[in-house]
N, C-alpha and C. Protein backbone atom coordinates (compact mmCIF):
# COMPACT_ATOMS: atom_id res chain seq x y z
N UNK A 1 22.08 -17.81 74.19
CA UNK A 1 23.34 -17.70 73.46
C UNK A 1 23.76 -19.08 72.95
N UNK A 2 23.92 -19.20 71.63
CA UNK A 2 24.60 -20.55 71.22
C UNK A 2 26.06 -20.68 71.87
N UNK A 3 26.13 -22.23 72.03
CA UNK A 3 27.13 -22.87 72.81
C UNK A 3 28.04 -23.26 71.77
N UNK A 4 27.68 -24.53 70.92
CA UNK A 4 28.48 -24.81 70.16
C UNK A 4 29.47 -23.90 69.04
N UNK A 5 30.07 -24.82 68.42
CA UNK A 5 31.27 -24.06 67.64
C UNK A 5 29.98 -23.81 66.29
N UNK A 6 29.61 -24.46 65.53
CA UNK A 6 28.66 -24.43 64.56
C UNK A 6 27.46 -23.69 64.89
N UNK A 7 26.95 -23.51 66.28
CA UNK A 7 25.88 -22.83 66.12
C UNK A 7 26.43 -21.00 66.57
N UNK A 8 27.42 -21.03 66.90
CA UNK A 8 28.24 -19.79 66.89
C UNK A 8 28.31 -18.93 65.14
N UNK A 9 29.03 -20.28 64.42
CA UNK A 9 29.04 -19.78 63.14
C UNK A 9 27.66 -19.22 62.58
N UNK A 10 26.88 -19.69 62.44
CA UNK A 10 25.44 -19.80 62.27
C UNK A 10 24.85 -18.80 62.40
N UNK A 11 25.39 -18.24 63.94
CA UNK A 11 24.76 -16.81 64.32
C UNK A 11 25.48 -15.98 63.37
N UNK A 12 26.84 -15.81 63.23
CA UNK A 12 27.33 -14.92 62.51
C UNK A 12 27.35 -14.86 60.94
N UNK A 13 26.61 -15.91 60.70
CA UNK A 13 26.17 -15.89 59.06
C UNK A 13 24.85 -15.54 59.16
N UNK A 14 23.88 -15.54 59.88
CA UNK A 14 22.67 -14.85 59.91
C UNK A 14 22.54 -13.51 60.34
N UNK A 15 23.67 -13.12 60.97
CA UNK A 15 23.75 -11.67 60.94
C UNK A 15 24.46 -10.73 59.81
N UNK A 16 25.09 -11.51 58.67
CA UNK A 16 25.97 -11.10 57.99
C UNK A 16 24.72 -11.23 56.91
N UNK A 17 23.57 -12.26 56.85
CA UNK A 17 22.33 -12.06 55.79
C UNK A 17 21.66 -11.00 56.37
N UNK A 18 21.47 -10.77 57.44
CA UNK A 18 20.52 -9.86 57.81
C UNK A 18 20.47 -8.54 57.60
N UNK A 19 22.16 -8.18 57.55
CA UNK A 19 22.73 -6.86 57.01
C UNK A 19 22.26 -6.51 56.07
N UNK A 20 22.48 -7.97 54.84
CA UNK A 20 22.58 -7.64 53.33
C UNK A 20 20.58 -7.38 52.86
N UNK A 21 19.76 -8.57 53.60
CA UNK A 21 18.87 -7.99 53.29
C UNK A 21 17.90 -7.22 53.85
N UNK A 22 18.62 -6.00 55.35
CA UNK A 22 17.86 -4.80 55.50
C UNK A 22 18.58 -3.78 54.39
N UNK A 23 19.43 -3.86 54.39
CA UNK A 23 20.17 -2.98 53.11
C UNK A 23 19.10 -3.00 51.72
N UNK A 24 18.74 -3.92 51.37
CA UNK A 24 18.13 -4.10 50.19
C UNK A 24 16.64 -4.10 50.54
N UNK A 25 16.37 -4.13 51.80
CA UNK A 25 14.85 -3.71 51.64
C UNK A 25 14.66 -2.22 52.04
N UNK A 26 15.55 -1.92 52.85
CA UNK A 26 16.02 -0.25 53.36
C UNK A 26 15.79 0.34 51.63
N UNK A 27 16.89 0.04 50.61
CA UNK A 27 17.06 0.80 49.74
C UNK A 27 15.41 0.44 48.92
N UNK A 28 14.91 -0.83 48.64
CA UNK A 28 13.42 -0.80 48.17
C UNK A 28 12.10 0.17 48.64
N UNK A 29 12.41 0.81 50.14
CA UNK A 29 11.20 1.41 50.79
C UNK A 29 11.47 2.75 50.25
N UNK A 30 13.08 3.13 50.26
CA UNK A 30 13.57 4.73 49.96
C UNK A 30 12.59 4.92 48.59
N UNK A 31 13.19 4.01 47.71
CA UNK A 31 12.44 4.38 46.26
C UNK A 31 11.16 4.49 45.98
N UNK A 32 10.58 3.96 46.91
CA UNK A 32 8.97 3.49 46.55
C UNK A 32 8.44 4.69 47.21
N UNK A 33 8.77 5.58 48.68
CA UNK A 33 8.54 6.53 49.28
C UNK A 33 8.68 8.17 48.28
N UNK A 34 9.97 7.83 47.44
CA UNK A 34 10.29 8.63 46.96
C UNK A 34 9.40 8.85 45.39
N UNK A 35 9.19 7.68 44.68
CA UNK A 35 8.10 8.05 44.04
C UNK A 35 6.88 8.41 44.32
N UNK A 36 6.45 7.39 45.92
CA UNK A 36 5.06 8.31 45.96
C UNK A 36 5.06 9.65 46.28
N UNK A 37 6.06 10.12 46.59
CA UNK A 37 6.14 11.87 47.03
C UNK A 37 6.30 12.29 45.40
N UNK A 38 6.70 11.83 44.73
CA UNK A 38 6.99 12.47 43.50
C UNK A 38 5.27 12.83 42.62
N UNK A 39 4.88 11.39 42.40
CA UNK A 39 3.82 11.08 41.72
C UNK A 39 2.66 12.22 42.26
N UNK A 40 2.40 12.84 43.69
CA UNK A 40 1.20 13.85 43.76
C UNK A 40 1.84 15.20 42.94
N UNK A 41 3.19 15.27 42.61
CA UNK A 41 3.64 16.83 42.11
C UNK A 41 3.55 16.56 40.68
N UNK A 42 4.40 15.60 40.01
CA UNK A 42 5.37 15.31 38.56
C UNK A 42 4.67 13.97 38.17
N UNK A 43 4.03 13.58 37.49
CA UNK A 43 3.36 12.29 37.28
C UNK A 43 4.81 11.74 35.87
N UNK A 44 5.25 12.68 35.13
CA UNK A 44 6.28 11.97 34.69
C UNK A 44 7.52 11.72 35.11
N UNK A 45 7.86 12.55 35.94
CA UNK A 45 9.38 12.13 36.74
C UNK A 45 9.15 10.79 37.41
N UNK A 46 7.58 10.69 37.71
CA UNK A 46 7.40 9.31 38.80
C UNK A 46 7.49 8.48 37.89
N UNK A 47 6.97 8.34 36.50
CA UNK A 47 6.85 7.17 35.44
C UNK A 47 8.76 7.18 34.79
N UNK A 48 9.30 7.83 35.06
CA UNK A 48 10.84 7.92 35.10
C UNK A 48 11.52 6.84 35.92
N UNK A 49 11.03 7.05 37.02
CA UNK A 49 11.69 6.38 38.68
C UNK A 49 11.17 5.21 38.38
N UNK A 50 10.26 4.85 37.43
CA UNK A 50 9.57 3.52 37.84
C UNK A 50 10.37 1.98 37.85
N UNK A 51 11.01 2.14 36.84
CA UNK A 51 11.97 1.33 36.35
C UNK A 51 13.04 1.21 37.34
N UNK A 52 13.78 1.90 38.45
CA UNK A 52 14.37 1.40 39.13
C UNK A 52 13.76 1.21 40.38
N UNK A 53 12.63 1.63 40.66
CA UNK A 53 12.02 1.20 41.75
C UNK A 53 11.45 -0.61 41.09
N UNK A 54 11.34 -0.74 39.78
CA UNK A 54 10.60 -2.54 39.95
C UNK A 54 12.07 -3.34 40.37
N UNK A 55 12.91 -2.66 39.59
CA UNK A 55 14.09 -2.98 39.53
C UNK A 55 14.49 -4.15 41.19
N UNK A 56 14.29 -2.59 41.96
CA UNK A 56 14.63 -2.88 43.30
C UNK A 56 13.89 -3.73 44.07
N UNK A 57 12.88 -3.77 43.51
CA UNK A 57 11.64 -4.14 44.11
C UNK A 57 11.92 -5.95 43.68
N UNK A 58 12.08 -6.07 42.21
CA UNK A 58 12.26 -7.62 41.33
C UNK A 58 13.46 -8.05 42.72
N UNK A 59 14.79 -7.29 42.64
CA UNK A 59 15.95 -8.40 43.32
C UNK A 59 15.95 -8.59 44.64
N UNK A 60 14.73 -7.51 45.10
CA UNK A 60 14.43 -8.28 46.50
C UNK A 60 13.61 -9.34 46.90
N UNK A 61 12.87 -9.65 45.85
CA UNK A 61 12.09 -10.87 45.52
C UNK A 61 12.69 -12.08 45.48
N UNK A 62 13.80 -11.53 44.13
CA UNK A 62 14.39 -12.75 43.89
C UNK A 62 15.50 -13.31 44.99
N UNK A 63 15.70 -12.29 45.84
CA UNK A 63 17.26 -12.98 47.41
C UNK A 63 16.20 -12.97 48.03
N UNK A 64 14.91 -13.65 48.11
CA UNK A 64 14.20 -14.10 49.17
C UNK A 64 13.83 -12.56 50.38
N UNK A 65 14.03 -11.45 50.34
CA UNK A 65 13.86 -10.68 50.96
C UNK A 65 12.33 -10.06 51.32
N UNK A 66 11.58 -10.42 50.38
CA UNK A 66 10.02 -10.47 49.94
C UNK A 66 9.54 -11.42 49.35
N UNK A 67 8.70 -11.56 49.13
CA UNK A 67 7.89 -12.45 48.27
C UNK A 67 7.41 -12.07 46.87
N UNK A 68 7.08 -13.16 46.72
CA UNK A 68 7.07 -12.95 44.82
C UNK A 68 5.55 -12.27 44.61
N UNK A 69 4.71 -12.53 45.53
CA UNK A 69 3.52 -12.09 45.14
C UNK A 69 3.81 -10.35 46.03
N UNK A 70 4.23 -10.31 46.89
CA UNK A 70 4.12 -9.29 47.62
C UNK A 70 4.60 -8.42 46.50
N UNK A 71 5.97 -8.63 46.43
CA UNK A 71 6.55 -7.96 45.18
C UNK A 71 6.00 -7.19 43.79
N UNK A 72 5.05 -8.40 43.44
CA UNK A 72 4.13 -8.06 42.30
C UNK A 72 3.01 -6.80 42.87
N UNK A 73 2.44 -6.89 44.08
CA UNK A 73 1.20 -6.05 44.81
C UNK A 73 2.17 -4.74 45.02
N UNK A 74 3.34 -4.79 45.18
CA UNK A 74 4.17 -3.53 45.40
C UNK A 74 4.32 -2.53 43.66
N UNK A 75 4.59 -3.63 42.89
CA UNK A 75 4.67 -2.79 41.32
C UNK A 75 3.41 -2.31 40.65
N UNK A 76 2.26 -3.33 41.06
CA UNK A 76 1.03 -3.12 40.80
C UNK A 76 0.31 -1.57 41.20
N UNK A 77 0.74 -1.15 42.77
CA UNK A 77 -0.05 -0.13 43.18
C UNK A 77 1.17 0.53 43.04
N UNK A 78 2.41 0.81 42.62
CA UNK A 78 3.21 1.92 41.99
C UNK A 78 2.68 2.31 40.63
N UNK A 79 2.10 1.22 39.98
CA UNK A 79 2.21 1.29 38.51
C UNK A 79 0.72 2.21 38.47
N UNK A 80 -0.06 1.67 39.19
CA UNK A 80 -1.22 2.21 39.17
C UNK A 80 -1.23 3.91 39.60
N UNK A 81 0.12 3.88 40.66
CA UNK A 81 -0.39 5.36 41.13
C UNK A 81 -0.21 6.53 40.48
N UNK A 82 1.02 6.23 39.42
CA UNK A 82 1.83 6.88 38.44
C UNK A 82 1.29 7.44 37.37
N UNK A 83 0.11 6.29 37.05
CA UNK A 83 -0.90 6.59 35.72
C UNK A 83 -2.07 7.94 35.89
């Protein structure tokens, strides 16, 4: 358990990021799950979804929540599965 006054704060700003980016990777897995269930029935409803799944996929990249390459390997095998 942190002691100090600053490393107190610290904890509670890393739990207040941690919120924001399971929230945003929570909501990136929903979409990506949800197109691949789509894509074996509707191949165009999935090429529909695609756009907010990069969407989701780009601003978790960009708040550090993923990585930039991971990110890219995530749109890559959506993009691919859709076609």
């Amino acid at each position: 358990m942190p002691i100090t006054q600053s490393a107190k704060k610290a904890v509670r700003g890393s739990l207040r990021k941690k919120a924001f980016n399971d929230q945003r990777k929570r909501a990136m897995k929903e979409i990506i799950k949800k197109i691949e269930k789509i894509a074996k029935t509707d191949k165009t409803e999935a090429k529909k979804m695609l756009s907010t799944a990069f969407q989701a996929i780009d601003k978790s990249a960009q708040k550090g929540v993923i990585k930039k390459n991971n990110a890219a390997r995530k749109k890559s095998r959506l993009s691919k599965l859709v076609k």
